[in-house]
Protein backbone atom coordinates (compact mmCIF):
# COMPACT_ATOMS: atom_id res chain seq x y z
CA UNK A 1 0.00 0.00 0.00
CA UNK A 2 1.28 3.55 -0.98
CA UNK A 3 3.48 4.89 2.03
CA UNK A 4 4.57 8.08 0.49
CA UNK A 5 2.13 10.45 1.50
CA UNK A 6 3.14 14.13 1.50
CA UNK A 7 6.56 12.91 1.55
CA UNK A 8 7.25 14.48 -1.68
CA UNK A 9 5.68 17.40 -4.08
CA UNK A 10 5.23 19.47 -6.91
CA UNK A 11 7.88 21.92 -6.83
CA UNK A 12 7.59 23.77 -10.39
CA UNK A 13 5.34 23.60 -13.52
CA UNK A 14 5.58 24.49 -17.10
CA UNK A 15 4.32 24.73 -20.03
CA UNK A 16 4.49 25.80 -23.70
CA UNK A 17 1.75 27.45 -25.71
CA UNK A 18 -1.04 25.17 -27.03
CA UNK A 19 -1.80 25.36 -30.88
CA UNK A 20 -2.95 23.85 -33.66
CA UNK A 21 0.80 24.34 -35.26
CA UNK A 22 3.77 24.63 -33.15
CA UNK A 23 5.93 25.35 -35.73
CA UNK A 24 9.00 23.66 -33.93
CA UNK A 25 9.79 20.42 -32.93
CA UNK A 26 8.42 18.18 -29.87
CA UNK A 27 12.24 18.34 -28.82
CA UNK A 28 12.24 22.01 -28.77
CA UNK A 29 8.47 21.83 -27.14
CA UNK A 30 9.84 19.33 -24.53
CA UNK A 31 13.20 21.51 -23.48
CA UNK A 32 10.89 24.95 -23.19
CA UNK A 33 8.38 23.35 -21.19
CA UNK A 34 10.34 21.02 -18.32
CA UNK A 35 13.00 24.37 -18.66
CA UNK A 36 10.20 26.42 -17.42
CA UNK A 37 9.24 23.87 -14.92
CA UNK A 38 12.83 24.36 -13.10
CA UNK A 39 12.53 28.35 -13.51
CA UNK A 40 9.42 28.14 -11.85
CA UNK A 41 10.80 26.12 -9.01
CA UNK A 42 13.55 28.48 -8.97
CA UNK A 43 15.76 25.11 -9.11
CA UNK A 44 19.43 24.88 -10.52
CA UNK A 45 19.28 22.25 -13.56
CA UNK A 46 22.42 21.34 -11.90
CA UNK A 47 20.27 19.73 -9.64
CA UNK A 48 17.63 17.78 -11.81
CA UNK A 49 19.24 14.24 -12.21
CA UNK A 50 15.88 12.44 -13.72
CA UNK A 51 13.64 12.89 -16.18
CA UNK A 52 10.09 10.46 -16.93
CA UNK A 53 7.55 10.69 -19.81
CA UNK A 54 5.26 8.53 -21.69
CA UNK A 55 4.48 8.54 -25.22
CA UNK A 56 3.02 6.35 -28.00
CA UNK A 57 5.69 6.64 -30.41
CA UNK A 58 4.71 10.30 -31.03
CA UNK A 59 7.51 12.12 -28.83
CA UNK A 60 11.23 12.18 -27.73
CA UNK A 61 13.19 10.15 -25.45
CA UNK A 62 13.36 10.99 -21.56
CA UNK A 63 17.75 10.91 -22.41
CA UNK A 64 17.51 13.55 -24.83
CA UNK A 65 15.17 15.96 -22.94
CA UNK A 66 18.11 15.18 -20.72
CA UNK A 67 20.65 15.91 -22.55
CA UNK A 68 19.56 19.29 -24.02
CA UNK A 69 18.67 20.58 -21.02
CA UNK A 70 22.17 19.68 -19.99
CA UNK A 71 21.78 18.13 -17.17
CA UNK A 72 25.08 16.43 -15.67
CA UNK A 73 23.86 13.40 -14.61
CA UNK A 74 20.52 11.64 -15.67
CA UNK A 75 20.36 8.75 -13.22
CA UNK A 76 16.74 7.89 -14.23
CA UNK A 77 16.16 8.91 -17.35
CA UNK A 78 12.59 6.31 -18.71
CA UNK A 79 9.33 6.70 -20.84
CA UNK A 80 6.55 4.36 -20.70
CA UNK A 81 4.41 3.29 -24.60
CA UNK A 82 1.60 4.33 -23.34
CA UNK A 83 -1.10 7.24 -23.91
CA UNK A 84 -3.05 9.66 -21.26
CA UNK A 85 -3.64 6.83 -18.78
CA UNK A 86 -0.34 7.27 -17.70
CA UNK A 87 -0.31 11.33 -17.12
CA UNK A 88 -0.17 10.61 -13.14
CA UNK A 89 1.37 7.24 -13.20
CA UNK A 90 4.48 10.07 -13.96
CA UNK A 91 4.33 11.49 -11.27
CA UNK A 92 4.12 8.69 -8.96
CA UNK A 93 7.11 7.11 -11.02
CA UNK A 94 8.65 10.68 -9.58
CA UNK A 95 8.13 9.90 -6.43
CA UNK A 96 9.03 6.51 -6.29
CA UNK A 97 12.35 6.49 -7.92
CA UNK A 98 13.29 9.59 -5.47
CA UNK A 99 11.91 7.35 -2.46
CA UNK A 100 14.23 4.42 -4.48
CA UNK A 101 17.20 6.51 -4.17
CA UNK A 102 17.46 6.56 -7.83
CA UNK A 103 17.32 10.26 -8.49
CA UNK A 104 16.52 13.28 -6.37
CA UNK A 105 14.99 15.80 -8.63
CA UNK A 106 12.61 14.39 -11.45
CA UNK A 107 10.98 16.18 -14.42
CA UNK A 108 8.06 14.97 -16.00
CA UNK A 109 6.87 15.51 -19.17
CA UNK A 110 4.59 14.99 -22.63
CA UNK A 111 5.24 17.14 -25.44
CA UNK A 112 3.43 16.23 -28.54
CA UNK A 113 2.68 18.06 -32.39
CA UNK A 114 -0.51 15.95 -32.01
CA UNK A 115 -1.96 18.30 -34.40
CA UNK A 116 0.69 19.25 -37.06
CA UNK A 117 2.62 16.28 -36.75
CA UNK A 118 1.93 12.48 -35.75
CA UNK A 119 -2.20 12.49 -34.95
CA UNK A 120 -3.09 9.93 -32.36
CA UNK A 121 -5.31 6.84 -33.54
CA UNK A 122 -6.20 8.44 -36.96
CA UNK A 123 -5.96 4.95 -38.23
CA UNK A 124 -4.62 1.62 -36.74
CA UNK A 125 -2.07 -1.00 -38.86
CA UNK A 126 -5.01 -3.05 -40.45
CA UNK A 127 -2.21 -5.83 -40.89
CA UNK A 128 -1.94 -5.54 -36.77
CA UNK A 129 -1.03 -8.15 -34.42
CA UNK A 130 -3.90 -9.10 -32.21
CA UNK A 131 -7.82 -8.34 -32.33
CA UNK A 132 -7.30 -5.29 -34.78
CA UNK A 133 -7.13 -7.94 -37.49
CA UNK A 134 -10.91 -8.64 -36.02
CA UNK A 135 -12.20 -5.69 -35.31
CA UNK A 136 -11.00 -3.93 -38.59
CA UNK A 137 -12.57 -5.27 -41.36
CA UNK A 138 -15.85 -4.02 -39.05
CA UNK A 139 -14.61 -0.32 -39.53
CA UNK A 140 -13.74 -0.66 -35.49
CA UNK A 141 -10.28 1.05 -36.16
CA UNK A 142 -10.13 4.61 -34.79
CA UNK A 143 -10.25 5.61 -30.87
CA UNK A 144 -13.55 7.61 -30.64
CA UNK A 145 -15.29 4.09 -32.87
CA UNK A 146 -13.72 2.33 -30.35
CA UNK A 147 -14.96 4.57 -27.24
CA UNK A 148 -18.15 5.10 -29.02
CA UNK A 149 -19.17 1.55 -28.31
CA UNK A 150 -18.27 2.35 -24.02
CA UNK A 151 -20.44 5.46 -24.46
CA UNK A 152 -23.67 3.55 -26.21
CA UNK A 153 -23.09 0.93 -23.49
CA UNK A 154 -23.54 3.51 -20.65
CA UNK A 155 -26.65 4.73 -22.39
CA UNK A 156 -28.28 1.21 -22.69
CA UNK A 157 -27.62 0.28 -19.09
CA UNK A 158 -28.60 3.55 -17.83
CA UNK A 159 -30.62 5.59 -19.93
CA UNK A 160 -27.88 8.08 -20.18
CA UNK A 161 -28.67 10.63 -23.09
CA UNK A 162 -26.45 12.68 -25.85
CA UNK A 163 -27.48 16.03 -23.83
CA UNK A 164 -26.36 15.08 -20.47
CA UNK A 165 -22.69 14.50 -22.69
CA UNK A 166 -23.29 17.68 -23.85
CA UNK A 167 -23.95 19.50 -20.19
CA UNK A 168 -20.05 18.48 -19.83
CA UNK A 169 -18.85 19.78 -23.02
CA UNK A 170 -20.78 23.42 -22.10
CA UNK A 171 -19.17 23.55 -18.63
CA UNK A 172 -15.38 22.48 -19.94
CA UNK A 173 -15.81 25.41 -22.31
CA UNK A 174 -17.47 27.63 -19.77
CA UNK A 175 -14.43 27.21 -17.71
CA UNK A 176 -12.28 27.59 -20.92
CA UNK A 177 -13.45 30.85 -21.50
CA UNK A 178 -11.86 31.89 -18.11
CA UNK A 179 -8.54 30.71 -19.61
CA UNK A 180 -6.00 32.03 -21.37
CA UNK A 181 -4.33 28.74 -22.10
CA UNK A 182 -7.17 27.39 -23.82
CA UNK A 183 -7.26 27.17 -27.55
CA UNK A 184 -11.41 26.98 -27.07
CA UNK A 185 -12.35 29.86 -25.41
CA UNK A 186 -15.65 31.08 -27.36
CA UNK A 187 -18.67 29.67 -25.46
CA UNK A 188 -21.43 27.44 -26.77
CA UNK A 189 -24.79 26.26 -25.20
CA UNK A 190 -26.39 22.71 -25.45
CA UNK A 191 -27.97 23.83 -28.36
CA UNK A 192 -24.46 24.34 -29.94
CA UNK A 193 -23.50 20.77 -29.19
CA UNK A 194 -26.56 19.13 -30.08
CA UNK A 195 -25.91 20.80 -33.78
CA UNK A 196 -22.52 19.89 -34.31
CA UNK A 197 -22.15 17.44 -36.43
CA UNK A 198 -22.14 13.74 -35.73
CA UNK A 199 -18.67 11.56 -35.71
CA UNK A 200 -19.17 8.40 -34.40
CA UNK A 201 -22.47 8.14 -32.97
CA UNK A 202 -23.00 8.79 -30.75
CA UNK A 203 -20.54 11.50 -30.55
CA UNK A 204 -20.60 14.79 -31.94
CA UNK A 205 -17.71 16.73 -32.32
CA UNK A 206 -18.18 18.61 -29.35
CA UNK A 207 -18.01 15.50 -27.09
CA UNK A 208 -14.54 14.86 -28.72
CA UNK A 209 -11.22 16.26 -27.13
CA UNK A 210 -9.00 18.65 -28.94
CA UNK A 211 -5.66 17.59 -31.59
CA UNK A 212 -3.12 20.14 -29.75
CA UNK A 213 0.32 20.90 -30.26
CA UNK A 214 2.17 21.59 -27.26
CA UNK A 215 4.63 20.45 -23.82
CA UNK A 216 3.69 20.62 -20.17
CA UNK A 217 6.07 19.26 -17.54
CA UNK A 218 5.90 19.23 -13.45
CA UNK A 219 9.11 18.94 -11.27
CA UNK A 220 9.06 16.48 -8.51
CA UNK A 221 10.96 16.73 -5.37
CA UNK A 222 11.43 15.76 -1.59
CA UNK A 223 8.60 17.31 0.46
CA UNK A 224 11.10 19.00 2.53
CA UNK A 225 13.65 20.24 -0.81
CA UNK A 226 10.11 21.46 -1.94
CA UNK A 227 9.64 23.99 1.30
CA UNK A 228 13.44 25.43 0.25
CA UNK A 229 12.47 26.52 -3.41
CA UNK A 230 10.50 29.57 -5.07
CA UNK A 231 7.04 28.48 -5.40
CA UNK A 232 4.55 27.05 -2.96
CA UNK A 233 4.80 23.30 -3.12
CA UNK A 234 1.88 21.15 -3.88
CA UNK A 235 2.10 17.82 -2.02
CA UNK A 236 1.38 14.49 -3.36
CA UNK A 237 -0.83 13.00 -0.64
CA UNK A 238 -1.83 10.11 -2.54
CA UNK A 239 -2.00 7.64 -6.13
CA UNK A 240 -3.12 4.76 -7.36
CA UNK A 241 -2.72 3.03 -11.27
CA UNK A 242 -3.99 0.17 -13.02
CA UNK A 243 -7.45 -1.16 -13.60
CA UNK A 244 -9.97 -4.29 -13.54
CA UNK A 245 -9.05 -7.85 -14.85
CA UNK A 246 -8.60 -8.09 -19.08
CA UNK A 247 -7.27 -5.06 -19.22
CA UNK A 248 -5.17 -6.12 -22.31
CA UNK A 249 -4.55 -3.48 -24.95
CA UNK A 250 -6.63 -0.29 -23.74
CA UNK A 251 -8.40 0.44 -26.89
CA UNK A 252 -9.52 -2.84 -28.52
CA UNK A 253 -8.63 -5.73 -26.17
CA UNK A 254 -10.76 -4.13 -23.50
CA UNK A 255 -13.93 -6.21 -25.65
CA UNK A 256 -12.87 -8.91 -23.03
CA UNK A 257 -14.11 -6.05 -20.20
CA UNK A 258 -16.84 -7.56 -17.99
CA UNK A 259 -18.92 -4.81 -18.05
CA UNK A 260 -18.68 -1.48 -20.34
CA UNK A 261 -20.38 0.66 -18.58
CA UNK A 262 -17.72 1.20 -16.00
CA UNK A 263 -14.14 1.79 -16.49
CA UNK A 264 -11.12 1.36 -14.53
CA UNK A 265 -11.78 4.12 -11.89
CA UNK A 266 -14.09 1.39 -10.46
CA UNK A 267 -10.95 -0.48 -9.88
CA UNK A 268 -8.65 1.73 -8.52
CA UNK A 269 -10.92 3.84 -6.47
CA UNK A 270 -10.53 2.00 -3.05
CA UNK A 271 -6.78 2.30 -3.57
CA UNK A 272 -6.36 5.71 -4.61
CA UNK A 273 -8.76 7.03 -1.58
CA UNK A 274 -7.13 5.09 1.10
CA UNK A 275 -3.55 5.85 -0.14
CA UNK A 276 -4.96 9.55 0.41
CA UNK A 277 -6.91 9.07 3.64
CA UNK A 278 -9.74 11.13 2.57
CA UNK A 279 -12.63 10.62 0.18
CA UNK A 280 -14.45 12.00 -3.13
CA UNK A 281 -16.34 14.45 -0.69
CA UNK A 282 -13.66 15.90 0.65
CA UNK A 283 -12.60 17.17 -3.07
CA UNK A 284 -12.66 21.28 -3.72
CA UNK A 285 -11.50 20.36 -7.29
CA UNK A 286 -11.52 17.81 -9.86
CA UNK A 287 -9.32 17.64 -12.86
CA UNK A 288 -11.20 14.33 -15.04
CA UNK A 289 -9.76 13.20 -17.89
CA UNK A 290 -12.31 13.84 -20.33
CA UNK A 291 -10.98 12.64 -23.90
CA UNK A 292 -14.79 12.15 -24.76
CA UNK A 293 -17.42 13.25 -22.57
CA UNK A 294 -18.44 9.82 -21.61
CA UNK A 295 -15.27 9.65 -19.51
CA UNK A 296 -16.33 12.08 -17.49
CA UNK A 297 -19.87 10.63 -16.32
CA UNK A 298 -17.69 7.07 -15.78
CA UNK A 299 -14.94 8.65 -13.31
CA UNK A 300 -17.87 10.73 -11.73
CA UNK A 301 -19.75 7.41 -10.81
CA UNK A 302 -16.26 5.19 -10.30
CA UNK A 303 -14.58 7.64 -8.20
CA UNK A 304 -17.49 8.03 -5.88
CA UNK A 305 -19.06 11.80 -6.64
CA UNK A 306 -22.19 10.55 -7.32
CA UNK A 307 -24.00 6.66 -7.72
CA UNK A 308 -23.57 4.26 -10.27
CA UNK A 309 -25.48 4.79 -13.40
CA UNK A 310 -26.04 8.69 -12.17
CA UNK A 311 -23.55 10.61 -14.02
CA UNK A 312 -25.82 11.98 -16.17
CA UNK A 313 -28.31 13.37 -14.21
CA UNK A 314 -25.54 14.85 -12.28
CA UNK A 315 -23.87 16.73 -14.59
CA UNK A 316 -27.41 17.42 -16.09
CA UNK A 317 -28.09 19.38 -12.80
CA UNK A 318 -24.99 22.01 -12.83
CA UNK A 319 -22.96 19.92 -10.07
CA UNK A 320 -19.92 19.80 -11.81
CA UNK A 321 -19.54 23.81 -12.44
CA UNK A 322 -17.46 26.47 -9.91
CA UNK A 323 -19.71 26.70 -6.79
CA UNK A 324 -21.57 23.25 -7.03
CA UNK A 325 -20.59 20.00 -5.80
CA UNK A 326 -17.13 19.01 -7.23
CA UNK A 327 -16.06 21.63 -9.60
CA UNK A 328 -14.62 19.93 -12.55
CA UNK A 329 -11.79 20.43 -15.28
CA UNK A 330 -11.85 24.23 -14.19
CA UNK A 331 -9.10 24.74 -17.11
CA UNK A 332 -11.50 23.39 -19.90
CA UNK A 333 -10.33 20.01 -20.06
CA UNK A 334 -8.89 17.93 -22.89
CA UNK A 335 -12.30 19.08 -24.73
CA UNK A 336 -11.79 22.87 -24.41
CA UNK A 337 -7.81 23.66 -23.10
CA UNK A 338 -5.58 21.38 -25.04
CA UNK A 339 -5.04 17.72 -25.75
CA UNK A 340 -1.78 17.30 -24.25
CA UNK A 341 -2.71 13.74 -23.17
CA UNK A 342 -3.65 14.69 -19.81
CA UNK A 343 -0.34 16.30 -18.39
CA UNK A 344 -2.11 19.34 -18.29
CA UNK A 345 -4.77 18.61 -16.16
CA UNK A 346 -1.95 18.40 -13.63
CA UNK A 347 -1.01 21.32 -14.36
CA UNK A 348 -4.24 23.08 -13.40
CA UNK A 349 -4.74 21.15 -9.73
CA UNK A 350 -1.66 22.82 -9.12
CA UNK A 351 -2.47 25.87 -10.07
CA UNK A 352 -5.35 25.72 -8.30
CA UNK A 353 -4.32 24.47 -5.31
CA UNK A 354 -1.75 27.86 -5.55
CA UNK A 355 -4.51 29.96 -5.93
CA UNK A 356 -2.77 30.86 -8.90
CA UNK A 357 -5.61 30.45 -11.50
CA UNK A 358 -6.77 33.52 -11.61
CA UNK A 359 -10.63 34.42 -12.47
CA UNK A 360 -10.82 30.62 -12.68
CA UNK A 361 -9.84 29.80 -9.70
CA UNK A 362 -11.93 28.08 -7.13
CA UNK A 363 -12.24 29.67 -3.76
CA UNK A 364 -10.34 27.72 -1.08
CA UNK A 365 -9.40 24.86 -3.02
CA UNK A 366 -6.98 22.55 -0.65
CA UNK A 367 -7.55 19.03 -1.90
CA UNK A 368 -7.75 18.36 -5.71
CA UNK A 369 -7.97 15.06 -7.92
CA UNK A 370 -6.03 14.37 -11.08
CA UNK A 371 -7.35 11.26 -13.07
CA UNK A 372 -6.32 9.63 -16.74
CA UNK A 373 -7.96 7.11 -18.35
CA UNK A 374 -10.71 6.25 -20.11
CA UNK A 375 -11.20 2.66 -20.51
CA UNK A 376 -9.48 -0.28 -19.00
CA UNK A 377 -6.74 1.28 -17.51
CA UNK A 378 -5.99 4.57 -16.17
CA UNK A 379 -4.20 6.37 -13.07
CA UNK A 380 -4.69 9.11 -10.66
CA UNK A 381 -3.23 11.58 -8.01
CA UNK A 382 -4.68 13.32 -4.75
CA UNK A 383 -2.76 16.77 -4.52
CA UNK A 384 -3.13 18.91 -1.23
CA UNK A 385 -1.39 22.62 -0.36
């Protein structure tokens, strides 16, 4: 069971700007990012002697962020093949390799053109190893076809309906709007959604996440280290990863899932809460990886905010906006800020648990979940000030 609680934090955060063209390369987007991460921590790169990341083949090795940032010694220096599930797996790598004596300072980061350059899941190897020689020759080869069928399984089972996905699509962009990160910051209504036009039933292209280009990168250190540098830290208090049994490969494997209408916060909800020592009601903000709106309602309903097969209804009724129940993706989410595979929702508990985010920020806030994840596997972080 985790035993590092508030034994080490978040010491520094960066980021680059969020486009639809970067007009550089992921290297460059990597180095500006994790180098603002140290300036913000007011930390010597002397001093940063690991780096973690995770990609799907669309990025640059942990060694070479390494190496152009110059730093003399990378004594843990990994990246795990793997998408947004693993945005806070990162950060409890972090942790554990400091806690392993294997580096004392850690950078994590995802930098991605996932616009410009290589676009995630815009088409799988139809010659694939595995079930995508099954599932292909069905059209089943693209992410949101593949989530689609998760979604339509939720409504079936619990009557959930395309404007209840939409109620979390207006309040990511709500939130947006309050957000100068965001490369969606114009708001729209439920009417707006309901209009756009249809993808992969039943998704519309508002209940689809962004293609961003962009870098975001935290700085991980002893608790104690932390207290000594620039910023306010932002303790890790708790974390949990993984997910239910047949978890196999996330996107198409996951047909072997006993039930689709829940998804691996189900799983790891117990762990992540008692790793923490507090509960989904003692949340002031919630940062939910929301790659299609569906994800949302499923986390909502694993994670304990509201009851199985009620994640409609309660985003239907306003709880998930500033001043309701559990104020959610108060940045604008992976629907509204950027696509940046999740990293950034990190980004924004921190903030807000700063009080740095400005006319977004939530009154208060002293406890905030991070999840990633949207289907069989996934991870997530408790954060505290």
């Amino acid at each position: 069971m985790w035993t590092l609680r508030d034994k080490y934090a978040i010491a520094g955060i960066g980021t680059t700007k969020y486009s639809a063209n970067s007009r550089t390369t992921v290297l460059n987007l990597a180095l500006e990012a994790c180098g603002a991460a140290a300036a913000d921590a007011g930390i010597a790169v002397e001093e940063i002697d690991g780096v973690v990341s995770y990609h799907f083949g669309d990025s640059v090795p942990s060694i070479a962020v390494a190496t152009g940032l110059g730093l003399p010694a990378a004594r843990y220096a990994v990246e795990f093949s793997s998408g947004g599930n693993a945005a806070n797996l990162i950060v409890q790598t972090a942790a554990a390799a400091i806690e392993a004596g294997l580096a004392r300072n850690v950078l994590c980061f995802r930098a991605m053109n996932g616009r410009s350059g290589l676009r995630l899941g815009g088409s799988r190897d139809l010659n694939s190893r595995g079930i995508t020689q099954y599932t292909a020759p069905f059209g089943w080869i693209t992410y949101p076809q593949a989530m689609a069928m998760w979604c339509r399984r939720h409504m079936i089972k619990y009557g959930t309906t395309s404007e209840q996905l939409g109620a979390v699509a207006v309040a990511c962009r709500r939130n947006a709007a309050l957000n100068p990160r965001a490369m969606m910051r114009e708001p729209i209504t439920l009417a707006d959604h309901q209009s756009s036009r249809m993808i992969v039933e039943p998704f519309r292209l508002l209940d689809i996440c962004l293609e961003s280009d962009g870098a975001c990168a935290v700085l991980v250190t002893p608790a104690e280290r932390a207290r000594d540098l620039r910023r306010k830290p932002v303790y890790i208090r708790g974390a949990a990863y993984g997910g239910g049994p047949n978890q196999g490969d996330d996107l198409f494997d996951a047909i072997r899932w006993p039930e689709h209408a829940h998804n691996y916060a189900k799983y790891i909800a117990a762990d992540l809460w008692a790793s923490a020592g507090v509960g989904p009601q003692d949340m002031d903000v919630a940062e939910i990886y929301d790659c299609f709106t569906y994800s949302v309602l499923m986390q909502l309903e694993g994670f304990g905010f509201c009851k199985e097969g009620e994640g409609g209804a309660f985003v239907e009724d306003g709880n998930i906006d500033r001043g309701r129940k559990i104020p959610v993706n108060t940045h604008g989410g992976l629907l509204s800020e950027a696509y940046i595979h999740g990293l950034n929702h990190v980004i924004e508990a921190v903030e807000q648990l700063r009080g740095d985010a400005g006319s977004r920020q939530v009154a208060g806030a002293e406890l905030a979940l991070t999840t990633a994840g949207a289907m069989t596997c996934g991870s997530a972080l408790v954060l505290r000030n």
